[in-house]
Structure formats: C-alpha cells, structure tokens
Protein backbone atom coordinates (compact mmCIF):
# COMPACT_ATOMS: atom_id res chain seq x y z
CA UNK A 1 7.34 -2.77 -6.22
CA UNK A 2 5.97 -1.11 -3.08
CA UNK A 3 5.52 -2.39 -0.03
CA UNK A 4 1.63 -3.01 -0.12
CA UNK A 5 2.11 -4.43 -3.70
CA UNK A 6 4.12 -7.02 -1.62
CA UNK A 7 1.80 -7.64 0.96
CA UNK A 8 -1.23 -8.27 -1.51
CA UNK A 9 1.01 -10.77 -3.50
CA UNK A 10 1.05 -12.45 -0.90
CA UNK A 11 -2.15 -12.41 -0.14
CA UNK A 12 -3.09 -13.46 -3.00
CA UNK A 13 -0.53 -16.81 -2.61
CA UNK A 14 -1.73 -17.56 0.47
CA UNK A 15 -5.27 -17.47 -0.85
CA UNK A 16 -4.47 -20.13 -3.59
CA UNK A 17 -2.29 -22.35 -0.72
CA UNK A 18 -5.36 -22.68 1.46
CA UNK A 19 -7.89 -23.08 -1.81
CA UNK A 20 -5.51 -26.35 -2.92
CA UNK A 21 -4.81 -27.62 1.20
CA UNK A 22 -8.87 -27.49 1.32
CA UNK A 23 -9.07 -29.23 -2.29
CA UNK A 24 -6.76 -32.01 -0.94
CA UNK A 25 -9.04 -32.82 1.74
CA UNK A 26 -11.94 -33.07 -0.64
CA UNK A 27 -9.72 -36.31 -1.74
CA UNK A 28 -11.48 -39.58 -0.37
CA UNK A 29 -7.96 -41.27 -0.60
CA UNK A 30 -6.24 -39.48 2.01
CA UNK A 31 -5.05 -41.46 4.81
CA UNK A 32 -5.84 -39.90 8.21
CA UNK A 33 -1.91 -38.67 8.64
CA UNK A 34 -2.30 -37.12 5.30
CA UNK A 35 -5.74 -35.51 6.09
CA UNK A 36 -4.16 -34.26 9.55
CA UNK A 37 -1.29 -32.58 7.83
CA UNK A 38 -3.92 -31.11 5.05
CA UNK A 39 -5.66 -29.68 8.22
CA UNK A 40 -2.07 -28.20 9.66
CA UNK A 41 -1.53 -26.56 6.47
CA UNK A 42 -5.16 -24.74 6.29
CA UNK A 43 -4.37 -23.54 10.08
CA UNK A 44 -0.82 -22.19 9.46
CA UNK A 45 -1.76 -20.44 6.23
CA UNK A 46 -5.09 -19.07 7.84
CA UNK A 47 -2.68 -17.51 10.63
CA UNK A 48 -0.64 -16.25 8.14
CA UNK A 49 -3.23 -14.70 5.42
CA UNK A 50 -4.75 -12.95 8.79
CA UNK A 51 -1.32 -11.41 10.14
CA UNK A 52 -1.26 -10.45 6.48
CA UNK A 53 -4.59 -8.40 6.26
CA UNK A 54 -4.41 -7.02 9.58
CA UNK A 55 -1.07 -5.52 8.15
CA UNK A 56 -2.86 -4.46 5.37
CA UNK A 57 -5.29 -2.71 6.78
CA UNK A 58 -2.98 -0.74 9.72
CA UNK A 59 -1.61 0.58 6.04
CA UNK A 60 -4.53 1.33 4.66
CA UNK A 61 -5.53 3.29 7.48
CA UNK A 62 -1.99 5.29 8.18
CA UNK A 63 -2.67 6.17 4.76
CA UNK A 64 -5.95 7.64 5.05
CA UNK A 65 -5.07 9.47 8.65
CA UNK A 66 -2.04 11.01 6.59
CA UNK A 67 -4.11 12.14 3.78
CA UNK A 68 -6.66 13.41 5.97
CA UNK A 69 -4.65 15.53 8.50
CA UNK A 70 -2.37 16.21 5.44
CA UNK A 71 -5.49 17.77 4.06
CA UNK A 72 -6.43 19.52 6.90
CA UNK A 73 -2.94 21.34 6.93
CA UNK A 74 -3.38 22.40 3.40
CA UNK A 75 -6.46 23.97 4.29
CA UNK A 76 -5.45 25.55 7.46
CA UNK A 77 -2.56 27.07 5.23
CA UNK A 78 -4.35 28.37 2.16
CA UNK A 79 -7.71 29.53 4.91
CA UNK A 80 -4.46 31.81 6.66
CA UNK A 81 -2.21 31.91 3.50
C-alpha cells in the first residue's frame, strides 16, 4: 500500500469519526459533560482530517510539478535528440 493509499484511509476514518461524534450530539440524552466531550472529539478530528488533506494535496501537487517538468525534459530531449 502506498503512501497516499494511507493517507486517504485515513481520511476516510476520520470522516466516519466526526459523522458518529456529530450523530452523538444529535442525542437529547446527553448530559452537558458528555455533550462537551462530543464537541472535543469533532474539534480534534477536524484538526486532524485537515492536517490530513493539506498533506494530501502538497502530494498531489509534487506529483503534478514532477510530471510536468518531467514532461518538459522529455520534450526538450526528443526536440534536440
């Protein structure tokens, strides 16, 4: 498993925590501790899902510069090849 196939399972985990923390809250017999902790939940897993993506994305993007100039090199080679 590659590293971005990593990454996007987690993702995708964090996605479902913070669906289920936000379902709890929907519950009318939370006590106000309980309600307080579902709220600390939803922040730490927002923090992490966004550390997440914004790793994601640098990826995405070395990827693309690297295919780009990589293209540009094959080019440059076959134009004075």
């Amino acid at each position: 498993m590659t590293e971005l196939e990593v990454l996007a399972r987690s993702i995708n985990g964090l996605t479902e925590l913070l669906r289920v923390a936000r379902n709890d809250l929907a519950n009318p017999t939370l006590t106000p501790l309980e309600r307080r902790e579902a709220y600390h939940q939803i922040d730490r897993y927002s923090v992490d899902l966004r550390r997440h993506l914004l790793v994601m994305e640098a990826e995405r993007r070395r990827v693309r510069r690297q295919s780009f100039f990589g293209a540009r090199v094959d080019a440059q080679v076959t134009l004075t090849g």
